[in-house]
C-alpha atoms as a PDB file:
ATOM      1  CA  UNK A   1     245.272  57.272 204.936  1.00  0.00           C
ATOM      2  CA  UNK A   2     246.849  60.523 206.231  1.00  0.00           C
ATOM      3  CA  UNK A   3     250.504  61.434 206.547  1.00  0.00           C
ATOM      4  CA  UNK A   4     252.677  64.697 206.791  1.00  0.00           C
ATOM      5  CA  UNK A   5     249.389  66.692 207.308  1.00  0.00           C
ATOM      6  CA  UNK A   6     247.590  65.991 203.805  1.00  0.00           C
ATOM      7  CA  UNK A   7     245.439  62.766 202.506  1.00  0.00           C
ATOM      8  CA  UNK A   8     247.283  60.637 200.106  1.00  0.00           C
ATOM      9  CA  UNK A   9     245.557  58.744 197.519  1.00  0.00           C
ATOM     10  CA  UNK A  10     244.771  55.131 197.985  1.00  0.00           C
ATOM     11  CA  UNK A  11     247.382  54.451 195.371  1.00  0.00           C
ATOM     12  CA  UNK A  12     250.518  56.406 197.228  1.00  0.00           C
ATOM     13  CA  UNK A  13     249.527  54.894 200.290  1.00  0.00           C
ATOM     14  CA  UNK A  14     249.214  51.153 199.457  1.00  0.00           C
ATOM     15  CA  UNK A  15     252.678  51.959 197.205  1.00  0.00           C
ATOM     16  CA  UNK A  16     254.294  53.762 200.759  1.00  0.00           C
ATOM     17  CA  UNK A  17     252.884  50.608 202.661  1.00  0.00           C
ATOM     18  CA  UNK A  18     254.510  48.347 200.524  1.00  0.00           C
ATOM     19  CA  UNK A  19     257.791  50.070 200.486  1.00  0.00           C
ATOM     20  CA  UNK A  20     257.551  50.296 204.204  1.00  0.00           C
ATOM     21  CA  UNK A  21     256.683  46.445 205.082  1.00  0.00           C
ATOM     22  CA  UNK A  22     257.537  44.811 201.992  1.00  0.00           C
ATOM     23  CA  UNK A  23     254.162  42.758 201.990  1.00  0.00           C
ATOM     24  CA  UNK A  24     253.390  40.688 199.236  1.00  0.00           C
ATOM     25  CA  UNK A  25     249.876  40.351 197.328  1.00  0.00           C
ATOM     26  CA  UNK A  26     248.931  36.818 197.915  1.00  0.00           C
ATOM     27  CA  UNK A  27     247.663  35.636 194.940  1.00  0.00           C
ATOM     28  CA  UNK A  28     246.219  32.575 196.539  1.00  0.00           C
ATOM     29  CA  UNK A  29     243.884  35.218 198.158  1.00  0.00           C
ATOM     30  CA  UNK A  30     242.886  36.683 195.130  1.00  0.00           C
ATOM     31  CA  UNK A  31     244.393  39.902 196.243  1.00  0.00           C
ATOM     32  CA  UNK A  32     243.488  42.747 194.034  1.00  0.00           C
ATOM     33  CA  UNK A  33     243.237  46.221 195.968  1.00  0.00           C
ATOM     34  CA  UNK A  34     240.815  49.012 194.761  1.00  0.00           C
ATOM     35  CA  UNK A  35     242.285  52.136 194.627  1.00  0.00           C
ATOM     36  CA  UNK A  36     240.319  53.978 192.390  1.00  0.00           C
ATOM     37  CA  UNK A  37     238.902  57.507 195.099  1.00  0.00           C
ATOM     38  CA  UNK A  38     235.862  57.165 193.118  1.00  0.00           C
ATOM     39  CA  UNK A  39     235.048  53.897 192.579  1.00  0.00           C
ATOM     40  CA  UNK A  40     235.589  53.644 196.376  1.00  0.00           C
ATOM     41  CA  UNK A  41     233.472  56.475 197.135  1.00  0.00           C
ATOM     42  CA  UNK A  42     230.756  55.163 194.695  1.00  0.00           C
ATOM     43  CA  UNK A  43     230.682  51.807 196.776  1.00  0.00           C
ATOM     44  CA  UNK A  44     230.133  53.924 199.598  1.00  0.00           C
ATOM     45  CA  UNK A  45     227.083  55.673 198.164  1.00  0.00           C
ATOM     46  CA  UNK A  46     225.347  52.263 197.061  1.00  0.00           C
ATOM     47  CA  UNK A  47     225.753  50.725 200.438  1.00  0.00           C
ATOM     48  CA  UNK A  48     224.322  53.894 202.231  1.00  0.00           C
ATOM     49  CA  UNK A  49     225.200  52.934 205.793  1.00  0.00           C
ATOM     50  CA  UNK A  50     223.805  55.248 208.555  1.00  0.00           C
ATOM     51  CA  UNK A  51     225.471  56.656 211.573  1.00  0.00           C
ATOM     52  CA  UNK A  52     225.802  54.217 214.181  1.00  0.00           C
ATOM     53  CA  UNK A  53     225.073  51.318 211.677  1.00  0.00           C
ATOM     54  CA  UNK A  54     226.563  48.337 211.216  1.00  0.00           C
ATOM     55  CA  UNK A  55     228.487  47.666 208.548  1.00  0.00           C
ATOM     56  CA  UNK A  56     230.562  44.034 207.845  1.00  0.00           C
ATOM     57  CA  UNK A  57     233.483  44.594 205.419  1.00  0.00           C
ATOM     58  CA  UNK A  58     234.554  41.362 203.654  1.00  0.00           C
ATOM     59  CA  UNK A  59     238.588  41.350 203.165  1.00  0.00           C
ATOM     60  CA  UNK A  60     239.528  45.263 203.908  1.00  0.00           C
ATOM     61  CA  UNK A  61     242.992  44.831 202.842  1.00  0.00           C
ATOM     62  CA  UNK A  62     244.416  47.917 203.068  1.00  0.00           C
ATOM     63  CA  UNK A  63     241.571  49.823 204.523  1.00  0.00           C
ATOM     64  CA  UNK A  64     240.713  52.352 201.977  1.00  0.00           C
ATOM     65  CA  UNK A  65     236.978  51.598 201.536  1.00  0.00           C
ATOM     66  CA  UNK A  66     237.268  51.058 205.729  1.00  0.00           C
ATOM     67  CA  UNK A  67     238.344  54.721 205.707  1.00  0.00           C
ATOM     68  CA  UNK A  68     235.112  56.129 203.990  1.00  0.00           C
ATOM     69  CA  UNK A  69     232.839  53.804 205.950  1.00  0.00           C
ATOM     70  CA  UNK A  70     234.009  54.933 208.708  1.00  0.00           C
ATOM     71  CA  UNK A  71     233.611  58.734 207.932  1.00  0.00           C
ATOM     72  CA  UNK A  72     229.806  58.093 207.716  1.00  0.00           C
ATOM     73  CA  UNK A  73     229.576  57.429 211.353  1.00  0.00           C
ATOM     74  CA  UNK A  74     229.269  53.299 210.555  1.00  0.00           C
ATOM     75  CA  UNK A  75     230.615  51.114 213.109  1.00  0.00           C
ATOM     76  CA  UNK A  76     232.601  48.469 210.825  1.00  0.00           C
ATOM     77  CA  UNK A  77     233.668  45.071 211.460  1.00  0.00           C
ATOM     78  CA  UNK A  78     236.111  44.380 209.077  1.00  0.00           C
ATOM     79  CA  UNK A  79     236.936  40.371 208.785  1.00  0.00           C
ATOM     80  CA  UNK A  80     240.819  39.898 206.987  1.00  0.00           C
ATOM     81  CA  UNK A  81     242.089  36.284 206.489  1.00  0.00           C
ATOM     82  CA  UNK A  82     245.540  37.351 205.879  1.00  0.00           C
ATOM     83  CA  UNK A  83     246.918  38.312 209.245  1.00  0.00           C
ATOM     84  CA  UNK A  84     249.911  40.793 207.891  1.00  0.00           C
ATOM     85  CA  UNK A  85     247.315  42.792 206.180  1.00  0.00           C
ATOM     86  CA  UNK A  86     245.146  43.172 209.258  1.00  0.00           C
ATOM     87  CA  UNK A  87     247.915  44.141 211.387  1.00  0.00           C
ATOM     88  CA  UNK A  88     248.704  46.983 208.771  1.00  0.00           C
ATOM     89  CA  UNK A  89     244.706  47.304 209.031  1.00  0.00           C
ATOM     90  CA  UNK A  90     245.196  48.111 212.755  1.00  0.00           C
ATOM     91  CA  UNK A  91     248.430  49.937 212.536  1.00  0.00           C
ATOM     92  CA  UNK A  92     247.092  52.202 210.125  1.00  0.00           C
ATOM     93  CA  UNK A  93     243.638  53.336 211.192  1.00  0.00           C
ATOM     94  CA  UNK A  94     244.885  53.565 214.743  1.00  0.00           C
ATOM     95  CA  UNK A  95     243.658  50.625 216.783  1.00  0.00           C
ATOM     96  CA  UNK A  96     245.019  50.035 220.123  1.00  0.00           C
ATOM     97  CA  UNK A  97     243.362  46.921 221.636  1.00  0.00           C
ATOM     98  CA  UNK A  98     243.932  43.557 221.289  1.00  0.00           C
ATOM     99  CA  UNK A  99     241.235  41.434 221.978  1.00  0.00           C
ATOM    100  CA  UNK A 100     243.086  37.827 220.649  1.00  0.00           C
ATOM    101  CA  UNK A 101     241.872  37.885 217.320  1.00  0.00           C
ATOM    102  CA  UNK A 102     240.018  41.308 217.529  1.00  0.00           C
ATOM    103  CA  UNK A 103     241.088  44.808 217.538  1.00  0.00           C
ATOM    104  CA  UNK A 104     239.037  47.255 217.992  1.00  0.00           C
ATOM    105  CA  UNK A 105     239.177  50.948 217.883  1.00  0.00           C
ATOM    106  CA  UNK A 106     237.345  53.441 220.188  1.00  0.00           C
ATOM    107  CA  UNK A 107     235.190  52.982 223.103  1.00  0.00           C
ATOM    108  CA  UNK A 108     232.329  51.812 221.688  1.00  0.00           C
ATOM    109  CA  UNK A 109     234.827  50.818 218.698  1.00  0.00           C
ATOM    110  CA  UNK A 110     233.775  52.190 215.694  1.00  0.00           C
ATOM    111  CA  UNK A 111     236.214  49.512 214.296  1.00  0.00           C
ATOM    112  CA  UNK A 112     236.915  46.050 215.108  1.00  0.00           C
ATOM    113  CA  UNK A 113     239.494  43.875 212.363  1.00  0.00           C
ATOM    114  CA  UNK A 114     237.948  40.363 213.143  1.00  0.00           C
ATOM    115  CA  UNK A 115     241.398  38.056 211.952  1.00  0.00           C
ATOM    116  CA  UNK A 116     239.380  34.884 210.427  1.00  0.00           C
ATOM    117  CA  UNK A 117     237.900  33.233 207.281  1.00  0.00           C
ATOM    118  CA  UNK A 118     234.482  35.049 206.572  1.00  0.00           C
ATOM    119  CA  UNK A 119     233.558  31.333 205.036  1.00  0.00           C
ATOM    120  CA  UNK A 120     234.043  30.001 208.753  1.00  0.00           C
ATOM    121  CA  UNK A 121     233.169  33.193 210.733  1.00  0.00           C
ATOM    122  CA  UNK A 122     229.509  33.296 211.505  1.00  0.00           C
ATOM    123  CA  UNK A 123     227.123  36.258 210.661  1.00  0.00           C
ATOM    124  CA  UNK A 124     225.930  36.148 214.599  1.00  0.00           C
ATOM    125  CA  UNK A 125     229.183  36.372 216.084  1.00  0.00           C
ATOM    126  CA  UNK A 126     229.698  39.271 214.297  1.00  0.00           C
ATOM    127  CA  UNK A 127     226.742  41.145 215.121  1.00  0.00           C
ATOM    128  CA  UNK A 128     227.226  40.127 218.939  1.00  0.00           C
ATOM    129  CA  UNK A 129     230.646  42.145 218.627  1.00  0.00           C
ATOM    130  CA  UNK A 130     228.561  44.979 217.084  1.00  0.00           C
ATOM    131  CA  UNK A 131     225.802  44.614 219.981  1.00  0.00           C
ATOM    132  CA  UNK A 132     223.577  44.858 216.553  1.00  0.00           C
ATOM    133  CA  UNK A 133     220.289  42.869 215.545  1.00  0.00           C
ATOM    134  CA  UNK A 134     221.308  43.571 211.733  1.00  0.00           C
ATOM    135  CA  UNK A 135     223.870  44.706 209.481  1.00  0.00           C
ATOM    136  CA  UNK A 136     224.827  46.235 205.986  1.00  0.00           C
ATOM    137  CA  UNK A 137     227.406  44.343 203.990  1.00  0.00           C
ATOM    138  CA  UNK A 138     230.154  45.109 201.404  1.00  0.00           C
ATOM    139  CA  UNK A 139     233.426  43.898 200.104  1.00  0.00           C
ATOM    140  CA  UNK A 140     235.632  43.329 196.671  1.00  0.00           C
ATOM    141  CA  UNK A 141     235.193  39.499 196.293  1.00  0.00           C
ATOM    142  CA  UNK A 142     238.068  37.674 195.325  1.00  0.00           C
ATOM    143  CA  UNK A 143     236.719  35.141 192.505  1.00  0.00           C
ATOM    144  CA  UNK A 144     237.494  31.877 194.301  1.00  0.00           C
ATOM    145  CA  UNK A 145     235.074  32.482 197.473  1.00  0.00           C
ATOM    146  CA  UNK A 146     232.291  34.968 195.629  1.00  0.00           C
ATOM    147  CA  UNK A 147     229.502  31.519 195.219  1.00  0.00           C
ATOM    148  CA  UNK A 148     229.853  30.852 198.698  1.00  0.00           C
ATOM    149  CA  UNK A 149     229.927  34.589 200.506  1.00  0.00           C
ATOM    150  CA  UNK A 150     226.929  35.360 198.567  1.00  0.00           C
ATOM    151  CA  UNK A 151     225.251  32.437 199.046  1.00  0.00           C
ATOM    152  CA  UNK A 152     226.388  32.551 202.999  1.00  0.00           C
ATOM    153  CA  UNK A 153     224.935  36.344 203.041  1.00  0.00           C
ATOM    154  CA  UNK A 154     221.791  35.670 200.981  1.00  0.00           C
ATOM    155  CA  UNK A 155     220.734  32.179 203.689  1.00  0.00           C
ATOM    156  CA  UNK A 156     221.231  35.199 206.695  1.00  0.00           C
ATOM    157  CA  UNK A 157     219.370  38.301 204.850  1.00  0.00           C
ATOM    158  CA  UNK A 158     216.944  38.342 207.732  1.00  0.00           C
ATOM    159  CA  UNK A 159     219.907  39.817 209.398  1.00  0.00           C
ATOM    160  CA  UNK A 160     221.071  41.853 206.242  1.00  0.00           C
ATOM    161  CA  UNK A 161     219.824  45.045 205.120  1.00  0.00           C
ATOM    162  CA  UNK A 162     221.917  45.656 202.104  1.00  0.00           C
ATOM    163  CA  UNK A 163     224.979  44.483 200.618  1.00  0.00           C
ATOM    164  CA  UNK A 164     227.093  45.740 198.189  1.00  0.00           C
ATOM    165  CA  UNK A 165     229.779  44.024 196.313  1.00  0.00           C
ATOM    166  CA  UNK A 166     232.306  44.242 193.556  1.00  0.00           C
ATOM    167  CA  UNK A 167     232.791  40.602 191.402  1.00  0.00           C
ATOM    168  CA  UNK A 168     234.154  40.051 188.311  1.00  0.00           C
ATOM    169  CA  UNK A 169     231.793  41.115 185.376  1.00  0.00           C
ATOM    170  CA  UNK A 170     231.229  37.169 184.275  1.00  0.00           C
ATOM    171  CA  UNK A 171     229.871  36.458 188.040  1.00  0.00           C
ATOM    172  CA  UNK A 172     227.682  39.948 187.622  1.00  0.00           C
ATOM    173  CA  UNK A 173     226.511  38.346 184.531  1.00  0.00           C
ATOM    174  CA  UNK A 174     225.536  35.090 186.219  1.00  0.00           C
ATOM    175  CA  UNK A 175     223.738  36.714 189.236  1.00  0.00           C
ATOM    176  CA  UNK A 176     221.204  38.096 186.700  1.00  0.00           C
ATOM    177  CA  UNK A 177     220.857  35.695 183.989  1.00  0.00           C
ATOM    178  CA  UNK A 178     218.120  33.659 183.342  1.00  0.00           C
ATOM    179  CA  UNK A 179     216.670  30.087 182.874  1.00  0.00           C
ATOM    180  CA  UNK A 180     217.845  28.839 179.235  1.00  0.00           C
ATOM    181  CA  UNK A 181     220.725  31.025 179.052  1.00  0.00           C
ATOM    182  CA  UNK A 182     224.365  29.600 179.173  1.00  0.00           C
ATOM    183  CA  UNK A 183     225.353  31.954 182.658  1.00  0.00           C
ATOM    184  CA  UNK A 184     222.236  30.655 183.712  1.00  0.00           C
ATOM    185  CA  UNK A 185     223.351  28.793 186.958  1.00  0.00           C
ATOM    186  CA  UNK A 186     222.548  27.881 190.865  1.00  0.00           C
ATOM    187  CA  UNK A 187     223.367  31.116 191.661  1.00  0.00           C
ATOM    188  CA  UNK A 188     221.485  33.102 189.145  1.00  0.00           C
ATOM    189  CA  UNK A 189     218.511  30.854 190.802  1.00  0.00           C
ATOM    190  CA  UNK A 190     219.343  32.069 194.656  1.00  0.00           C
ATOM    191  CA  UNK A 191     219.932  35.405 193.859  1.00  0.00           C
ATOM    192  CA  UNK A 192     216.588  35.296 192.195  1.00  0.00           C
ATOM    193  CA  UNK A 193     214.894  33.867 195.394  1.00  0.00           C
ATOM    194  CA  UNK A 194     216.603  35.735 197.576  1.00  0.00           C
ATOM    195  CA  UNK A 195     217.198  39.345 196.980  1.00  0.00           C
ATOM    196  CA  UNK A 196     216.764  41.927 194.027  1.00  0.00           C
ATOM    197  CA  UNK A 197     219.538  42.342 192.519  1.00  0.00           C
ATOM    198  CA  UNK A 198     221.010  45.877 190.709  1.00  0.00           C
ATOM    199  CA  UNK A 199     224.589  45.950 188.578  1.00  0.00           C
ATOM    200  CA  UNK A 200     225.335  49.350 189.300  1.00  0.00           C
ATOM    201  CA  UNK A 201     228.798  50.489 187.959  1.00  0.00           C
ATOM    202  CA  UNK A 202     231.871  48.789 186.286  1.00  0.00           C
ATOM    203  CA  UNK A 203     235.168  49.122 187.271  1.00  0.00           C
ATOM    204  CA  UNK A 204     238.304  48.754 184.890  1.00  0.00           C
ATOM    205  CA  UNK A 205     241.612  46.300 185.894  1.00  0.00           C
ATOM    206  CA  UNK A 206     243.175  49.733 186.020  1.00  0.00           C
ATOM    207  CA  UNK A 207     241.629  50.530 189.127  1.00  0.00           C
ATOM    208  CA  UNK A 208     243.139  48.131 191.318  1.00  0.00           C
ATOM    209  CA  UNK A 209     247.010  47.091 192.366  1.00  0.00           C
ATOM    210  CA  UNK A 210     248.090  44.492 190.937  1.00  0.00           C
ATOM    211  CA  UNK A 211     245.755  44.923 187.805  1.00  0.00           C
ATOM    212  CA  UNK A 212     243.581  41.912 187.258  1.00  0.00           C
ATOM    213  CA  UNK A 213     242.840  40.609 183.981  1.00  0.00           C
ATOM    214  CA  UNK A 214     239.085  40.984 183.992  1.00  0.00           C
ATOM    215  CA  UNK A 215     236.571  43.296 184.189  1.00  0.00           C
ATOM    216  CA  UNK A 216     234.926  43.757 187.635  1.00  0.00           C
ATOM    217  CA  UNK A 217     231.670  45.504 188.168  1.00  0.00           C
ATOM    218  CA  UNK A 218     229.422  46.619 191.946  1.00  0.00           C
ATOM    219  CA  UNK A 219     226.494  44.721 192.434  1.00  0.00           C
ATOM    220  CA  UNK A 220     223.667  45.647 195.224  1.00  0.00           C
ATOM    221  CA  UNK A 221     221.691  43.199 196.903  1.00  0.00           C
ATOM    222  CA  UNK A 222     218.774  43.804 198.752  1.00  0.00           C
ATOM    223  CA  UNK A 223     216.534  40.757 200.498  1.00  0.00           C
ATOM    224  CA  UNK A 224     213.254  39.816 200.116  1.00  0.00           C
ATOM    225  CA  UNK A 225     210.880  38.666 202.287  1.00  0.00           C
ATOM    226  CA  UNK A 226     211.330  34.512 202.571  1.00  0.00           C
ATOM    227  CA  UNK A 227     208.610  33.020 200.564  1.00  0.00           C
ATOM    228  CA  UNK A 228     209.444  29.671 202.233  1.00  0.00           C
ATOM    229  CA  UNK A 229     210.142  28.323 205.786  1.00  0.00           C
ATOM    230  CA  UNK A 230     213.853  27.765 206.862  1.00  0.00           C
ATOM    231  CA  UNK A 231     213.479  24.112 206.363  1.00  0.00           C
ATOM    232  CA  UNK A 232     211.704  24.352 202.780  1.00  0.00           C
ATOM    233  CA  UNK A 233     214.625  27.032 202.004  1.00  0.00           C
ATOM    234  CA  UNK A 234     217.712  24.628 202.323  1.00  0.00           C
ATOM    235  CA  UNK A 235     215.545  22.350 200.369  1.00  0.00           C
ATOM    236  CA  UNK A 236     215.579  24.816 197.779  1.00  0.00           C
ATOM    237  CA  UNK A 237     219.394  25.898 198.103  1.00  0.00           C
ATOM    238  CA  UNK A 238     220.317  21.681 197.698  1.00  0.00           C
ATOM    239  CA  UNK A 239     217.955  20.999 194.651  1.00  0.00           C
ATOM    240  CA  UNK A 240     219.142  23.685 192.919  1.00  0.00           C
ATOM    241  CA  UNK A 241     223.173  23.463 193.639  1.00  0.00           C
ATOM    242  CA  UNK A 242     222.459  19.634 192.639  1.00  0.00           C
ATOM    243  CA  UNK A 243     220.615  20.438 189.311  1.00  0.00           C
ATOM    244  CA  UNK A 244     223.453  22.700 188.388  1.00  0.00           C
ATOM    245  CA  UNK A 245     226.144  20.336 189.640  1.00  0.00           C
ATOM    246  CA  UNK A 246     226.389  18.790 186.123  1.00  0.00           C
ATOM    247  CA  UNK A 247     223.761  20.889 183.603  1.00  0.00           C
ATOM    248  CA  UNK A 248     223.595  17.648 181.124  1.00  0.00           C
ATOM    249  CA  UNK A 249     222.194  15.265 183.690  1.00  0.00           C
ATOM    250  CA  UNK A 250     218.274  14.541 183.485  1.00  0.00           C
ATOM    251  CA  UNK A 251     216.710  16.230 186.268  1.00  0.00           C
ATOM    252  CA  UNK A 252     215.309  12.738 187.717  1.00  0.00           C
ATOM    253  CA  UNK A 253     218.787  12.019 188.450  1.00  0.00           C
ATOM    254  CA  UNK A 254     219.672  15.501 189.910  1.00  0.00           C
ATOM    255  CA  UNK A 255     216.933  15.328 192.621  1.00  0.00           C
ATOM    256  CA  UNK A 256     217.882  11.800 193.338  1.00  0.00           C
ATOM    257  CA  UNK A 257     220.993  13.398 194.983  1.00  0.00           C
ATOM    258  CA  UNK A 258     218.580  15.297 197.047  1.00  0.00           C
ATOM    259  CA  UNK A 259     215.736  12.846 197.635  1.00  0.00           C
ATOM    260  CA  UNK A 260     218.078   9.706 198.198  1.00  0.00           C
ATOM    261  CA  UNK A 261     217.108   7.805 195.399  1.00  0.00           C
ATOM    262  CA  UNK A 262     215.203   7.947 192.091  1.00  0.00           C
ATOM    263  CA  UNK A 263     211.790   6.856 193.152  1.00  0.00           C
ATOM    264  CA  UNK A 264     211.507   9.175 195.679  1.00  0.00           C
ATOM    265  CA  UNK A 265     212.550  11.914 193.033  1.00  0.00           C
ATOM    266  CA  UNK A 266     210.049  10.735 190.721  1.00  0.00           C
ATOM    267  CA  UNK A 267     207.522  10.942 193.183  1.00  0.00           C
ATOM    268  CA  UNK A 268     208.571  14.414 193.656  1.00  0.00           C
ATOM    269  CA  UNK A 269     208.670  15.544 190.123  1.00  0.00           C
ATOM    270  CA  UNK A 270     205.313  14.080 189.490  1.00  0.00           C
ATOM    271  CA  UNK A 271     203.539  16.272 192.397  1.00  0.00           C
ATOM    272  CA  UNK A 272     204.906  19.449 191.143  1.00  0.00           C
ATOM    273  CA  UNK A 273     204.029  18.697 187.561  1.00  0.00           C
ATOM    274  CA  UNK A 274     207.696  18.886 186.172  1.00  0.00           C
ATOM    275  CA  UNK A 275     208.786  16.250 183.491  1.00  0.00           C
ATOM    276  CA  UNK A 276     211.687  13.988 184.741  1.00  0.00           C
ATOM    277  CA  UNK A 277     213.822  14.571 181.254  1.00  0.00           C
ATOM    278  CA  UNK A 278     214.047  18.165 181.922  1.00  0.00           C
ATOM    279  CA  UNK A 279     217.394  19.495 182.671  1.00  0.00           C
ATOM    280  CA  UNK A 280     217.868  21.729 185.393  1.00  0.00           C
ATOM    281  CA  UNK A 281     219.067  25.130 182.981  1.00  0.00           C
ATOM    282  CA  UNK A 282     215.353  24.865 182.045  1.00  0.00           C
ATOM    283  CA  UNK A 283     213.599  25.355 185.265  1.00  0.00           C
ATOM    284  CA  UNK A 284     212.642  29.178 186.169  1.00  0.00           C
ATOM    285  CA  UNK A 285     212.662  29.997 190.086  1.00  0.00           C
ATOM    286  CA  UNK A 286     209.150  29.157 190.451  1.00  0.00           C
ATOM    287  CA  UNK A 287     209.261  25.347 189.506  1.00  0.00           C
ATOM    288  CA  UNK A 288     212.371  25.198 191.547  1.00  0.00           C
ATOM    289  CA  UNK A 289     210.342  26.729 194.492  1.00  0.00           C
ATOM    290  CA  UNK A 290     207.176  24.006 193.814  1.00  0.00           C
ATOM    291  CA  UNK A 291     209.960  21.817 193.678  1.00  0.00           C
ATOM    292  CA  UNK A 292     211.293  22.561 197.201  1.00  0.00           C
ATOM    293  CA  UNK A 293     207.606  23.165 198.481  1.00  0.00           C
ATOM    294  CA  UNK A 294     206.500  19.684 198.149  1.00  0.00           C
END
């Protein structure tokens, strides 16, 4: 943000903002704005976008990561549930045209503020606004939605070239633990499968407005090849959510859930050599993978 001829820190601006509309942070978002130059400019390093790329921004808020991808020459689609904050989105960075629940900024935009639920928005319609086959993707996850925006990006990484995202350190944790350890968990498994992942920096509560009360830290993504066919890969995804649905459960009765009934997960268990009384913390990514392959 720029005013009065010199660049104001992310910090004075989201304060002058806030004086200026008298906007709220919506806790029930999870709203927790990163303010911190380098932290921001850090994220912006990781991702890497090129000029002309595309790049998705998950909840831009205020726009000051939307700022620096934008000085890289990135054409961003930034997606904002909360509708005051992408109005101040457009406001601030200059967009002019409405397109319902679009705006976009230059001609071709080099910004469009896409007003919708990234959970119900999908990846496609995104990239059709772009005119792009793929993307790069980054945004501060609010704890609530991280499972299901990583597990939403990680089912459409033939699409996705990178992501980068900052989570709270207990989710980092989970992403890369492994089987037998207590973050072990479904997504530890699909992050496994799906990408390789790298826990690059932490960030303090100090470095966002309001403070949280945790620790956050940037995580980057990048896919790998599918080792299994789309069908066999939603197998995968559903055995694994259902063996971590409740971690004390037998897995005979997990992949019941799956199979439709216990015979038919017996049947299953005994092809891929896997004992029925396991439990499903035990089982590294391979057996899970026999698992869906059979």
């Amino acid at each position: 943000m720029t005013a009065g001829g010199f660049r104001q820190t992310p910090a004075q601006a989201l304060r002058i903002l806030q004086a200026e509309h008298r906007f709220k942070f919506r806790k029930s978002l999870g709203q927790h704005f990163l303010v911190d130059p380098r932290a921001l400019d850090g994220i912006v390093r990781a991702l890497a976008p090129g000029a002309g790329e595309t790049v998705v921004e998950v909840g831009p808020g205020a726009g000051f990561l939307t700022e620096r991808l934008l000085e890289t020459g990135a054409r961003v689609i930034a997606v904002e549930v909360d509708p005051v904050m992408a109005d101040l989105l457009a406001r601030h960075t200059g967009s002019k045209t409405n397109l319902g629940s679009q705006t976009s900024l230059g001609n071709p935009p080099a910004l469009t503020i896409v007003r919708r639920d990234i959970l119900s928005t999908e990846l496609d319609e995104l990239l059709v606004l772009a005119e792009a086959k793929t993307c790069r993707v980054v945004g501060n996850l609010p704890y609530q939605i991280t499972s299901p925006v990583l597990f939403k990006f990680l089912a459409a990484r033939d699409r996705v070239t990178r992501m980068v995202f900052t989570v709270q350190r207990e989710v980092g944790t989970r992403m890369a633990a492994g089987p037998g350890s207590k973050d072990y968990g479904s997504l530890s498994v699909a992050v496994a499968y799906a990408a390789l992942c790298e826990s690059l920096f932490g960030i303090a509560p100090a470095a966002f407005i309001p403070r949280p009360r945790v620790q956050s830290v940037v995580v980057r993504l990048t896919p790998l090849p599918r080792r299994l066919d789309a069908g066999r890969e939603a197998r995968l995804f559903a055995l694994v959510r259902a063996a971590f649905q409740q971690r004390r459960k037998q897995l005979v009765n997990s992949v019941a859930e799956v199979c439709g009934d216990k015979e038919a997960a017996r049947a299953l268990l005994a092809a891929a050599g896997i004992a029925e009384t396991r439990r499903g913390e035990t089982l590294n990514l391979s057996e899970f993978e026999l698992l869906a392959a059979h």
